[in-house]
N, C-alpha and C. Protein backbone atom coordinates (compact mmCIF):
# COMPACT_ATOMS: atom_id res chain seq x y z
N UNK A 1 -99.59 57.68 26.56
CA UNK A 1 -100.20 56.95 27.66
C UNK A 1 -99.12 56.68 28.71
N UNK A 2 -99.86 56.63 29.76
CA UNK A 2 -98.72 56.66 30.73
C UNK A 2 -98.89 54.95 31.31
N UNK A 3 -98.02 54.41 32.11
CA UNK A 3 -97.30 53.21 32.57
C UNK A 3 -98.21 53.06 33.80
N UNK A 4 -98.34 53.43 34.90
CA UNK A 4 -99.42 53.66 35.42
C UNK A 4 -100.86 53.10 34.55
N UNK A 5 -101.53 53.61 34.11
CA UNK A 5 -102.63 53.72 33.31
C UNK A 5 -102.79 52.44 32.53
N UNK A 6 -101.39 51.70 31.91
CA UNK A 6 -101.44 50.62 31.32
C UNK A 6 -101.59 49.72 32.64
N UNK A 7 -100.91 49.65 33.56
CA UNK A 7 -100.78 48.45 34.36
C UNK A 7 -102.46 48.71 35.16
N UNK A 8 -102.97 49.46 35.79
CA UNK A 8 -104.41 49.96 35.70
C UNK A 8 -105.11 49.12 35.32
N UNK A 9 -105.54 49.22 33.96
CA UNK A 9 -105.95 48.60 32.89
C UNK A 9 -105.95 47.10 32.71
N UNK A 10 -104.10 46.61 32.97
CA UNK A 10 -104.25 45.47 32.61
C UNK A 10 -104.67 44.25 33.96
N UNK A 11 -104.92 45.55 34.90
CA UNK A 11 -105.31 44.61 36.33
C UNK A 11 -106.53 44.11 36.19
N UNK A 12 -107.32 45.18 35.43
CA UNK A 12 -108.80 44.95 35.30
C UNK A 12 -108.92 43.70 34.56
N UNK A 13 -108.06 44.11 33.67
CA UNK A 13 -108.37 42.72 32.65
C UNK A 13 -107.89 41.43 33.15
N UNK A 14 -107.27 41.29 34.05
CA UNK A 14 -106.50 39.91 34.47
C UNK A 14 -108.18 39.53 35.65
N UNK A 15 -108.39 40.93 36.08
CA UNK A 15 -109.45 40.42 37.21
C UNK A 15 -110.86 39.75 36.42
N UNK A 16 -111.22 40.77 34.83
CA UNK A 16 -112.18 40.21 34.61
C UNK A 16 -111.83 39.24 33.75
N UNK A 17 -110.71 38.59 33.19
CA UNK A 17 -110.95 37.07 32.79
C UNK A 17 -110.60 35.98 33.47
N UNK A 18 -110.26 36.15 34.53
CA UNK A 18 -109.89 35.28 35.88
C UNK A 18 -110.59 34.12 35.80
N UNK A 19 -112.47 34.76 35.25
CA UNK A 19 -113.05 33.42 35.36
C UNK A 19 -113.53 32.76 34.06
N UNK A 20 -112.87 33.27 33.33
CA UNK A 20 -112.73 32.59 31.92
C UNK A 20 -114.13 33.66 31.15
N UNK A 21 -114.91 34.42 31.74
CA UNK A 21 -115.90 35.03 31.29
C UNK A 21 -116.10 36.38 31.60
N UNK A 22 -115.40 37.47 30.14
CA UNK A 22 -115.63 38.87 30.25
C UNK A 22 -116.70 38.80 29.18
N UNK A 23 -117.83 39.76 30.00
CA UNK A 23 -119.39 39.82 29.17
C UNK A 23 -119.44 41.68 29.05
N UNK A 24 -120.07 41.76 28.64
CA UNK A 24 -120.23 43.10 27.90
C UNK A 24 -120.25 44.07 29.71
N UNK A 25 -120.87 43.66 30.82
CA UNK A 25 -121.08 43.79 32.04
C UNK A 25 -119.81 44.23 32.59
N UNK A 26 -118.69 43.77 32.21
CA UNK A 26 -117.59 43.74 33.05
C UNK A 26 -116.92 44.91 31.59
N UNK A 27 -117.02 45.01 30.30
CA UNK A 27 -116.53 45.85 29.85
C UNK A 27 -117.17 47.28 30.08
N UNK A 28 -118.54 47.32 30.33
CA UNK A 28 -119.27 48.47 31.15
C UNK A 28 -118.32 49.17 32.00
N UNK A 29 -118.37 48.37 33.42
CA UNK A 29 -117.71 48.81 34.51
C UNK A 29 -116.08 49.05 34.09
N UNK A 30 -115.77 48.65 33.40
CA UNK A 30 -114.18 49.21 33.03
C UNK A 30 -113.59 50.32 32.60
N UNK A 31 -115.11 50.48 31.91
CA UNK A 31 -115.38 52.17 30.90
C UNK A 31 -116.14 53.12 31.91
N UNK A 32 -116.74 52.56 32.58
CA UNK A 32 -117.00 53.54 34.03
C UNK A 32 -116.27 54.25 35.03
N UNK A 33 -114.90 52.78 35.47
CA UNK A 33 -113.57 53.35 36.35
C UNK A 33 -113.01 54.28 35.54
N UNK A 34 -112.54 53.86 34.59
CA UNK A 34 -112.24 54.69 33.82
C UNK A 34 -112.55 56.01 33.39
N UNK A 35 -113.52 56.20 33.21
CA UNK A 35 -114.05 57.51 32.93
C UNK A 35 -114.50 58.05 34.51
N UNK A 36 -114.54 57.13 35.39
CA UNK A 36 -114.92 58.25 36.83
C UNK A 36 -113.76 58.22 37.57
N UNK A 37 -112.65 57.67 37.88
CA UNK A 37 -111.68 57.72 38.39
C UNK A 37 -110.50 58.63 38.50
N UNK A 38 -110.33 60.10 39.43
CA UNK A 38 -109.43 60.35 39.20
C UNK A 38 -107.69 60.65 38.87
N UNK A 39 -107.68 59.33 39.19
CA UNK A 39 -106.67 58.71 38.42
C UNK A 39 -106.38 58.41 37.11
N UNK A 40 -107.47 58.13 36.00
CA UNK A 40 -107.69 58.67 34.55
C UNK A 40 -108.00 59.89 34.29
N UNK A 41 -107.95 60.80 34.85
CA UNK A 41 -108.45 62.17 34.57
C UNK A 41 -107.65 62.83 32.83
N UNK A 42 -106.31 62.12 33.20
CA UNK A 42 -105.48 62.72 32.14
C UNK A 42 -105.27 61.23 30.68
N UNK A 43 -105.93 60.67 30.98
CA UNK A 43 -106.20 58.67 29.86
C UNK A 43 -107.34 59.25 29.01
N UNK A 44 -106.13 59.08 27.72
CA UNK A 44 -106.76 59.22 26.12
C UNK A 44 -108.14 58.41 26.57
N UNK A 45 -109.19 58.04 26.79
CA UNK A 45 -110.37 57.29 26.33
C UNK A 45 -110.11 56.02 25.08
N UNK A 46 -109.71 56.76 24.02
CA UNK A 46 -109.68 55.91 23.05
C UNK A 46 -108.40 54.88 22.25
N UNK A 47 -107.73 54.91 23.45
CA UNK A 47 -106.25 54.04 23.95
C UNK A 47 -106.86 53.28 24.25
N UNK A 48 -108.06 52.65 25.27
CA UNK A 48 -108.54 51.87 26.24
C UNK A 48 -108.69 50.58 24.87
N UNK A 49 -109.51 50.39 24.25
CA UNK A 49 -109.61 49.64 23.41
C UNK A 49 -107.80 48.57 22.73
N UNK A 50 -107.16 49.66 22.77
CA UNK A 50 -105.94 48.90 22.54
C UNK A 50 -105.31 47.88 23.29
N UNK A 51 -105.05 49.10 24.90
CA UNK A 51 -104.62 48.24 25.96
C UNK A 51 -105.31 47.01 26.12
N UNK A 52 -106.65 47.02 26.02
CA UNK A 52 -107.49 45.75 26.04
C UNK A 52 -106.56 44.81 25.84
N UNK A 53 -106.65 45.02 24.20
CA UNK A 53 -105.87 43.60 22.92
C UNK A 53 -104.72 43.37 23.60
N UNK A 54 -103.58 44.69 23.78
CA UNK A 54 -102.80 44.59 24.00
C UNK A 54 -102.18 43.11 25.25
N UNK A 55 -103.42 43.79 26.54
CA UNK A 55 -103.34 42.80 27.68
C UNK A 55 -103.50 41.22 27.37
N UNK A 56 -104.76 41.07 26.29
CA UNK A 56 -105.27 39.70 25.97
C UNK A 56 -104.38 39.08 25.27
N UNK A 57 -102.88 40.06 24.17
CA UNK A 57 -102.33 38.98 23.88
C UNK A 57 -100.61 38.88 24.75
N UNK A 58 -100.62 39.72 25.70
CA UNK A 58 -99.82 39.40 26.92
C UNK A 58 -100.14 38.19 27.43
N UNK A 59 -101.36 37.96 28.16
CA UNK A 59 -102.11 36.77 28.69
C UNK A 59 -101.87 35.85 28.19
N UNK A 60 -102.13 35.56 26.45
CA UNK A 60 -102.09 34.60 25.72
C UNK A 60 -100.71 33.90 25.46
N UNK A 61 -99.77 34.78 25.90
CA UNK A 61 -98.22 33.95 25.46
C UNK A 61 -97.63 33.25 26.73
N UNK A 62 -96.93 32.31 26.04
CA UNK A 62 -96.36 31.83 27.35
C UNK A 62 -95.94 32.29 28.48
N UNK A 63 -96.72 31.80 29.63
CA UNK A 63 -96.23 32.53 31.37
C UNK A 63 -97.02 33.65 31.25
N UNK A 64 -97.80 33.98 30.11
CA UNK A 64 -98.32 35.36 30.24
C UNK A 64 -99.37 35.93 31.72
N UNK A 65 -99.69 35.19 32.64
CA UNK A 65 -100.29 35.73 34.06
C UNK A 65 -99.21 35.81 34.15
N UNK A 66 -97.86 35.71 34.41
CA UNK A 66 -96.75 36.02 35.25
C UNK A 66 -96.09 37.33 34.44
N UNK A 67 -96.10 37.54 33.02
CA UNK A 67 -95.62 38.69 32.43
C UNK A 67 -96.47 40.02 33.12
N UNK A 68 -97.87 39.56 32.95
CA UNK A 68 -98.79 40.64 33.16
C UNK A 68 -98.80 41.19 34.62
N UNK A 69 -98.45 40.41 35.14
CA UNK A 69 -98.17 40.42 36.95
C UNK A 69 -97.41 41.36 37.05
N UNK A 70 -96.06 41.04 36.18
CA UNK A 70 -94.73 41.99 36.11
C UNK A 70 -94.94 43.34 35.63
N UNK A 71 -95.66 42.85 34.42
CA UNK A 71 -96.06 44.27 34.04
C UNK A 71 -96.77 45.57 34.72
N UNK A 72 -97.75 44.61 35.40
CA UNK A 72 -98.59 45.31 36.33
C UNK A 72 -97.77 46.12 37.32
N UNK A 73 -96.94 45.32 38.41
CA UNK A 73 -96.33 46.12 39.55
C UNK A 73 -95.37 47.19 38.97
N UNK A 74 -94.72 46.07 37.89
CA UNK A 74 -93.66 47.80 37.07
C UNK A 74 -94.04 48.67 36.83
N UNK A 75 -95.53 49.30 36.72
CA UNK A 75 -95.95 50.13 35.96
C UNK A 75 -97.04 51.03 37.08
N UNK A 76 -96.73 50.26 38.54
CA UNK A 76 -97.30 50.84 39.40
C UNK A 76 -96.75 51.76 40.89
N UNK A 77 -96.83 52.89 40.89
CA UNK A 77 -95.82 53.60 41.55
C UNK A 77 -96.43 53.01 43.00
N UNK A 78 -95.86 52.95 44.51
CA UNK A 78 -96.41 52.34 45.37
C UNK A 78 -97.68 52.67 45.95
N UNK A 79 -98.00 54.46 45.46
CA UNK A 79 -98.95 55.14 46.07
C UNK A 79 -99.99 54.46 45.61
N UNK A 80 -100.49 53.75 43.96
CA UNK A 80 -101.09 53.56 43.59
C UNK A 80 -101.53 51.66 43.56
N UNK A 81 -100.82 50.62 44.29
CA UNK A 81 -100.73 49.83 44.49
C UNK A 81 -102.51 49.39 44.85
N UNK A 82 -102.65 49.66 45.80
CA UNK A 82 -104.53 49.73 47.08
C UNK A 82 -105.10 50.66 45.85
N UNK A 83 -104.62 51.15 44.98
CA UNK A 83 -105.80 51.50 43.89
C UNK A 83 -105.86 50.69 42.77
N UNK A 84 -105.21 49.80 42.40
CA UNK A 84 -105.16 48.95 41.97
C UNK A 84 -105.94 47.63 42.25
N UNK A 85 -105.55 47.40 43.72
CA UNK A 85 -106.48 46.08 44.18
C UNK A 85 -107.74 46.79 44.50
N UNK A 86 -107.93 47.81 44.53
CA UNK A 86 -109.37 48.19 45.21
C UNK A 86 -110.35 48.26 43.50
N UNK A 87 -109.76 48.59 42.69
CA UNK A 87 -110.15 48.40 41.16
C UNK A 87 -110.78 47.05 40.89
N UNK A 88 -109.35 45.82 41.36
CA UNK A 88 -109.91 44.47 41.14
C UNK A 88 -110.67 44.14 42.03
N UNK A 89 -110.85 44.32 43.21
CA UNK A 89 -112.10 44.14 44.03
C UNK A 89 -113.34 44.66 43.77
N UNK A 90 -113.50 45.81 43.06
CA UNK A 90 -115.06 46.37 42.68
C UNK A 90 -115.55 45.69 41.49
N UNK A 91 -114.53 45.33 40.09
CA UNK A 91 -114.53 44.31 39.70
C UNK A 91 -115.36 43.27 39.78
N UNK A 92 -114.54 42.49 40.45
CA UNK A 92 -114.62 41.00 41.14
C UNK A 92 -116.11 41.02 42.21
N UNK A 93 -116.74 41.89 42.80
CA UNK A 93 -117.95 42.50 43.48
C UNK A 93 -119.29 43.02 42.66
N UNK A 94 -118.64 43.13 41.50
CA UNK A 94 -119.73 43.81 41.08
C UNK A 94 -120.99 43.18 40.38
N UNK A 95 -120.32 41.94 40.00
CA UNK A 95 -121.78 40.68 39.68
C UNK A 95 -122.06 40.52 40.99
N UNK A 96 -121.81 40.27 42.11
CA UNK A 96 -122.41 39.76 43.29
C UNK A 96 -121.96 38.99 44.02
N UNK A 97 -121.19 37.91 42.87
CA UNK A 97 -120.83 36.93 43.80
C UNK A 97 -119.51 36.46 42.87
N UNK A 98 -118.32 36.26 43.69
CA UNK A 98 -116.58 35.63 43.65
C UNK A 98 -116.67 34.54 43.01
N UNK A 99 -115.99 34.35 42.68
CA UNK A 99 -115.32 32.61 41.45
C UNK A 99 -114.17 32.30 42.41
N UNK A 100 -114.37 31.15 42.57
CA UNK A 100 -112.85 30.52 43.07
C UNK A 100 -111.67 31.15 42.67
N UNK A 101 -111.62 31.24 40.95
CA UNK A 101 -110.71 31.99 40.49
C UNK A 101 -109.92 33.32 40.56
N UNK A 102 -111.76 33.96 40.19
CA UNK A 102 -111.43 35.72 40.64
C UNK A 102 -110.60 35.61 42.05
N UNK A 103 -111.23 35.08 43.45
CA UNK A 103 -110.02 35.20 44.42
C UNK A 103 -109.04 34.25 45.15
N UNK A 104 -108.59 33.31 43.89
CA UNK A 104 -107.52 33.21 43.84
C UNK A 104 -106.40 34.27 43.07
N UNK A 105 -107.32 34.63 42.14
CA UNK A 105 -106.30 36.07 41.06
C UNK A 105 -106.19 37.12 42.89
N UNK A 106 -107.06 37.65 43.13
CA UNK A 106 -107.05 38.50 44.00
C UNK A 106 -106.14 38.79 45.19
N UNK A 107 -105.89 37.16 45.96
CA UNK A 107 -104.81 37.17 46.92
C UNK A 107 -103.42 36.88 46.05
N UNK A 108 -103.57 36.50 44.94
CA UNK A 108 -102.32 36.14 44.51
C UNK A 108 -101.73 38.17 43.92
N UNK A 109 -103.14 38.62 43.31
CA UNK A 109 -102.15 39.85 43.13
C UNK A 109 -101.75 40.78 44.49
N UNK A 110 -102.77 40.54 45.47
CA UNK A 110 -102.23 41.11 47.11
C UNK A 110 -101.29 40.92 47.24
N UNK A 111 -100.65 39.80 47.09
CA UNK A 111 -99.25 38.99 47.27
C UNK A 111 -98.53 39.78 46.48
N UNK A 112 -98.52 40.07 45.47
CA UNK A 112 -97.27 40.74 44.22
C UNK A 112 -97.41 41.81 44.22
N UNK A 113 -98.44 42.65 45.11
CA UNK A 113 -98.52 44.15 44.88
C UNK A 113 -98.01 44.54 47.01
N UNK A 114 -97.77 43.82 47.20
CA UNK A 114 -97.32 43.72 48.77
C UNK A 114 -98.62 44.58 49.96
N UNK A 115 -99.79 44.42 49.29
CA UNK A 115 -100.74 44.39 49.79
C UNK A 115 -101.22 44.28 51.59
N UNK A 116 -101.13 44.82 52.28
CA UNK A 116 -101.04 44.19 53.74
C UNK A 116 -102.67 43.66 53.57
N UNK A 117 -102.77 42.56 54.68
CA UNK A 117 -103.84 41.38 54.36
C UNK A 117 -105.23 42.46 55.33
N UNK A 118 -104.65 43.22 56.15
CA UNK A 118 -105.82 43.90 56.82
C UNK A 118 -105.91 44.96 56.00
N UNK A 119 -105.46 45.96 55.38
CA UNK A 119 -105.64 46.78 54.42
C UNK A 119 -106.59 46.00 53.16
N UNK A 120 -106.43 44.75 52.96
CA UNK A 120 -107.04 44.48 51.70
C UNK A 120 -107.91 43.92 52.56
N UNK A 121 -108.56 43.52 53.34
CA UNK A 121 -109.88 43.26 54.30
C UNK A 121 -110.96 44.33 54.46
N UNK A 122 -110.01 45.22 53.97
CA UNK A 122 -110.85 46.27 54.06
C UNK A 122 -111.60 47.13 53.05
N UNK A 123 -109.92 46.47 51.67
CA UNK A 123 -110.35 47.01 50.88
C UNK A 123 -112.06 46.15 50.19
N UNK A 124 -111.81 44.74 50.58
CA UNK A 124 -112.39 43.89 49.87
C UNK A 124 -114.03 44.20 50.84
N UNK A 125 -114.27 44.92 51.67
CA UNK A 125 -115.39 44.79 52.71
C UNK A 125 -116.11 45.82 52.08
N UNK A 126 -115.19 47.10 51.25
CA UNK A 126 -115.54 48.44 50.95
C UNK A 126 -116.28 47.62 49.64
N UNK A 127 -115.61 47.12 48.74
CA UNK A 127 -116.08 47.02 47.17
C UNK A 127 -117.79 46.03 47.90
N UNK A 128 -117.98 44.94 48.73
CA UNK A 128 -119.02 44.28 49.16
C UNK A 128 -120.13 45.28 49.21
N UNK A 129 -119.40 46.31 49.94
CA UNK A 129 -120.67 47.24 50.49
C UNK A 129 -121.19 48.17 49.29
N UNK A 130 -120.35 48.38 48.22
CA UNK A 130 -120.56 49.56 47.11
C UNK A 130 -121.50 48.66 46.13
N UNK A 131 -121.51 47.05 46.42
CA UNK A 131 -121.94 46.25 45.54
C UNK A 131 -123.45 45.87 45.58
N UNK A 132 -123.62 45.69 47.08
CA UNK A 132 -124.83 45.11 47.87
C UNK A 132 -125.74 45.71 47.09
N UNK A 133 -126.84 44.34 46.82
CA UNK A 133 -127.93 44.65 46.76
C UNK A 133 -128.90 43.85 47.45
N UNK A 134 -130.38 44.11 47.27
CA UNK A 134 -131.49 43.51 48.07
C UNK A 134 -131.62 42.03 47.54
């Protein structure tokens, strides 16, 4: 598995427990990026389940949002940075509606992934529109 792919992964997971509630909904869409993204084109499938645990007991240790943070940008080459937040924004979009939390996680990872604020305006306008419904 590649470093990339882990930090990927563990963005999703920081985005979907942000609000204290990952439901079977948000593990759907994870197994969806995943499998449609070509950026996994070359991700074992059946790694995904690990990284999961792996992330949840990163999270769980002390400072662990700040390990996982670290982990995250280390493991993200710059090209792939806006694929990253654009991940946690479809995410964070895809029930419908934001948690205080989810975007507070969101500008705070803009912030650590050096995100420009109109680039992620845009990114965050794109995931709204892929989300919309009636």
């Amino acid at each position: 598995m590649r470093e990339h792919h882990r930090a990927l992964v563990y963005t999703m997971v920081i985005v979907s427990a942000a609000d204290s509630k990952m439901d079977d909904a948000e593990f759907h869409l994870i197994g969806e990026i995943v499998g449609d993204l070509p950026v996994f084109r070359d991700f074992d499938r059946h790694a995904l389940p690990r990284l999961l645990n792996d992330c949840a007991e990163l999270m769980s240790a002390e400072d662990g949002l700040e390990q996982t943070l670290k982990a995250i940008k280390a493991g993200l080459p710059a090209k792939l940075r806006e694929t990253a937040y654009a991940i946690a924004c479809d995410l964070v979009a895809s029930d419908g509606e934001a948690s205080q939390e989810e975007l507070q996680l969101l500008e705070l990872l803009r912030h650590r992934l050096g995100i420009d604020r109109l680039v992620a305006a845009a990114i965050e306008r794109g995931a709204r529109a892929r989300f919309q419904t009636l």
